[in-house]
C-alpha atoms as a PDB file:
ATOM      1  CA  UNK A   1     -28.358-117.609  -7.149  1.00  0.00           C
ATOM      2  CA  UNK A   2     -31.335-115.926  -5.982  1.00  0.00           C
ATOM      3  CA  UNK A   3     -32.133-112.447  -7.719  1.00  0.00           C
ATOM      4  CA  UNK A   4     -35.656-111.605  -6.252  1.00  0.00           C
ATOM      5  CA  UNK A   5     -36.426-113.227  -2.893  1.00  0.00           C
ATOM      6  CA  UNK A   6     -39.932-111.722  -2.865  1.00  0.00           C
ATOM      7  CA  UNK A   7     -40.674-113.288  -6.172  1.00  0.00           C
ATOM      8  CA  UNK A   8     -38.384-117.139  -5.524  1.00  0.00           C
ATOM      9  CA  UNK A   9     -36.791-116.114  -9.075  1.00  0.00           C
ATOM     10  CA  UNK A  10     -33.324-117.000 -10.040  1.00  0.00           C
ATOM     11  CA  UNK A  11     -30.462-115.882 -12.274  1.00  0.00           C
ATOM     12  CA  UNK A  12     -31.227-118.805 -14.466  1.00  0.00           C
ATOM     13  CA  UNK A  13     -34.971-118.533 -14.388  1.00  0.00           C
ATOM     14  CA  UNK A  14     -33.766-114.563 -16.511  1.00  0.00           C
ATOM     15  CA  UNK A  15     -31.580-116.915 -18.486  1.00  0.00           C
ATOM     16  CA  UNK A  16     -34.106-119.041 -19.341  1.00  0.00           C
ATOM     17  CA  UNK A  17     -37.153-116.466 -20.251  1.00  0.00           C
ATOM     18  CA  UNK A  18     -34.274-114.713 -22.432  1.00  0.00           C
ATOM     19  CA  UNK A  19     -33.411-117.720 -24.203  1.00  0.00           C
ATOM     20  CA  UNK A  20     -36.930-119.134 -24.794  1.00  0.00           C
ATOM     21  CA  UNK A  21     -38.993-116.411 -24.333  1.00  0.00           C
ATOM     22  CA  UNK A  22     -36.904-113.541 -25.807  1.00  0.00           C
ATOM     23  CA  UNK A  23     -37.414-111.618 -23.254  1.00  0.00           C
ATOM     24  CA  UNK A  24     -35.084-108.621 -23.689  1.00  0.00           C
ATOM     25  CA  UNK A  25     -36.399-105.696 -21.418  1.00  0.00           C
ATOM     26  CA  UNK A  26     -37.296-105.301 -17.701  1.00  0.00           C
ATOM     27  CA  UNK A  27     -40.394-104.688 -18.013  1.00  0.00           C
ATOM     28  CA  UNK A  28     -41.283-107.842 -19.901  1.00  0.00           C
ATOM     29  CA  UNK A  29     -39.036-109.272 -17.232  1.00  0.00           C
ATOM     30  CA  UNK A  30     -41.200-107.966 -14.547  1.00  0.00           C
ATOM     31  CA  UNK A  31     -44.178-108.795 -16.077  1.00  0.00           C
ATOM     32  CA  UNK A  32     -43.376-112.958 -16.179  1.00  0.00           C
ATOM     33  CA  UNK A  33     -41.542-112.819 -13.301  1.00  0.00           C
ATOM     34  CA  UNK A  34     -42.645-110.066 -10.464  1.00  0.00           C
ATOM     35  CA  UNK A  35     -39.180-108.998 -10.477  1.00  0.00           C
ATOM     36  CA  UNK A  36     -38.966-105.723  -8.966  1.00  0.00           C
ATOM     37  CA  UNK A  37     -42.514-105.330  -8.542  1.00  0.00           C
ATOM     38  CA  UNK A  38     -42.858-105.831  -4.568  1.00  0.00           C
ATOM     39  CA  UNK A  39     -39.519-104.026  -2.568  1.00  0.00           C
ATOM     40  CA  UNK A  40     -37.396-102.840  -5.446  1.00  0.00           C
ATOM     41  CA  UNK A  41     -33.876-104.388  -3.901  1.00  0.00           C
ATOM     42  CA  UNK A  42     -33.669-106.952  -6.924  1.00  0.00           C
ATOM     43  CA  UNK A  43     -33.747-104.158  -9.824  1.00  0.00           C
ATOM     44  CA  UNK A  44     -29.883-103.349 -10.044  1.00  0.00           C
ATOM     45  CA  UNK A  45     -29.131-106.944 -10.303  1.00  0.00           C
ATOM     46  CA  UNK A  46     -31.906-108.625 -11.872  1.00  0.00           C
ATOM     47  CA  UNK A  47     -31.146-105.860 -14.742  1.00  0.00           C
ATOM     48  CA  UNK A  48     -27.328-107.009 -14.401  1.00  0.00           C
ATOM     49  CA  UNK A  49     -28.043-110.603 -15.293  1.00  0.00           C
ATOM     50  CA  UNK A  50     -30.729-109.537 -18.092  1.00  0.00           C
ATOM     51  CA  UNK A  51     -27.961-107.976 -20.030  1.00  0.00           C
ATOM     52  CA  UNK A  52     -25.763-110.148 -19.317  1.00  0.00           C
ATOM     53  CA  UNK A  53     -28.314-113.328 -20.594  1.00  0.00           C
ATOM     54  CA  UNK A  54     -28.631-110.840 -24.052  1.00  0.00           C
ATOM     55  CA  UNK A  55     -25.174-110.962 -24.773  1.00  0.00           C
ATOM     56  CA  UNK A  56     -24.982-114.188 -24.096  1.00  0.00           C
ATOM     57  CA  UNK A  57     -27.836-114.904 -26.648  1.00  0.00           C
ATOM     58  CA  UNK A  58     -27.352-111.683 -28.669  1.00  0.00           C
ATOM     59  CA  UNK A  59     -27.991-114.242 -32.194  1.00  0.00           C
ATOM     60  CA  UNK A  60     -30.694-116.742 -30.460  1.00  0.00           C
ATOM     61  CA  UNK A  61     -32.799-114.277 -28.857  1.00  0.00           C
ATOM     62  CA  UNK A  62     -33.073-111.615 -32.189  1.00  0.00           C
ATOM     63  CA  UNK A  63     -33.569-108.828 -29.764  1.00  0.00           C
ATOM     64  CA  UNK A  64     -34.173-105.601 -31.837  1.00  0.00           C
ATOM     65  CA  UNK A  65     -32.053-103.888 -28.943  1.00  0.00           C
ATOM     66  CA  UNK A  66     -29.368-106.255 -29.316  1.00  0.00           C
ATOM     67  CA  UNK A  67     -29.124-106.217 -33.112  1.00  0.00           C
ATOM     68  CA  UNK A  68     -27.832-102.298 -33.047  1.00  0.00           C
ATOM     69  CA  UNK A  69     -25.630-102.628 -30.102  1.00  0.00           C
END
């Protein structure tokens, strides 16, 4: 499913960057992706699916966040 429209970026294209990439934050997420960066209507869920992707990962990705929750 599409997440940001602005940006073309997917819920798998998070899933991927978290899994690969580690990416564990928005702001990383923003930074690789656009996401949220141009109208702001992706945030809630783009942040939705991030978390989600963590958990999902929590032992591959060896997020520091992750590790205490």
């Amino acid at each position: 499913m599409y997440v940001c429209l602005c940006h073309s970026v997917t819920d798998t294209d998070i899933r991927r960057l978290v899994r690969t990439e580690g990416v564990c934050s928005m702001r990383e997420l923003s930074r690789q992706l656009g996401v949220a960066t141009q109208c702001g209507k992706c945030g809630r869920c783009a942040r939705e699916v991030l978390h989600d992707a963590m958990h999902e990962t929590r032992s591959e990705a060896g997020c520091p966040a992750l590790v205490a929750a």
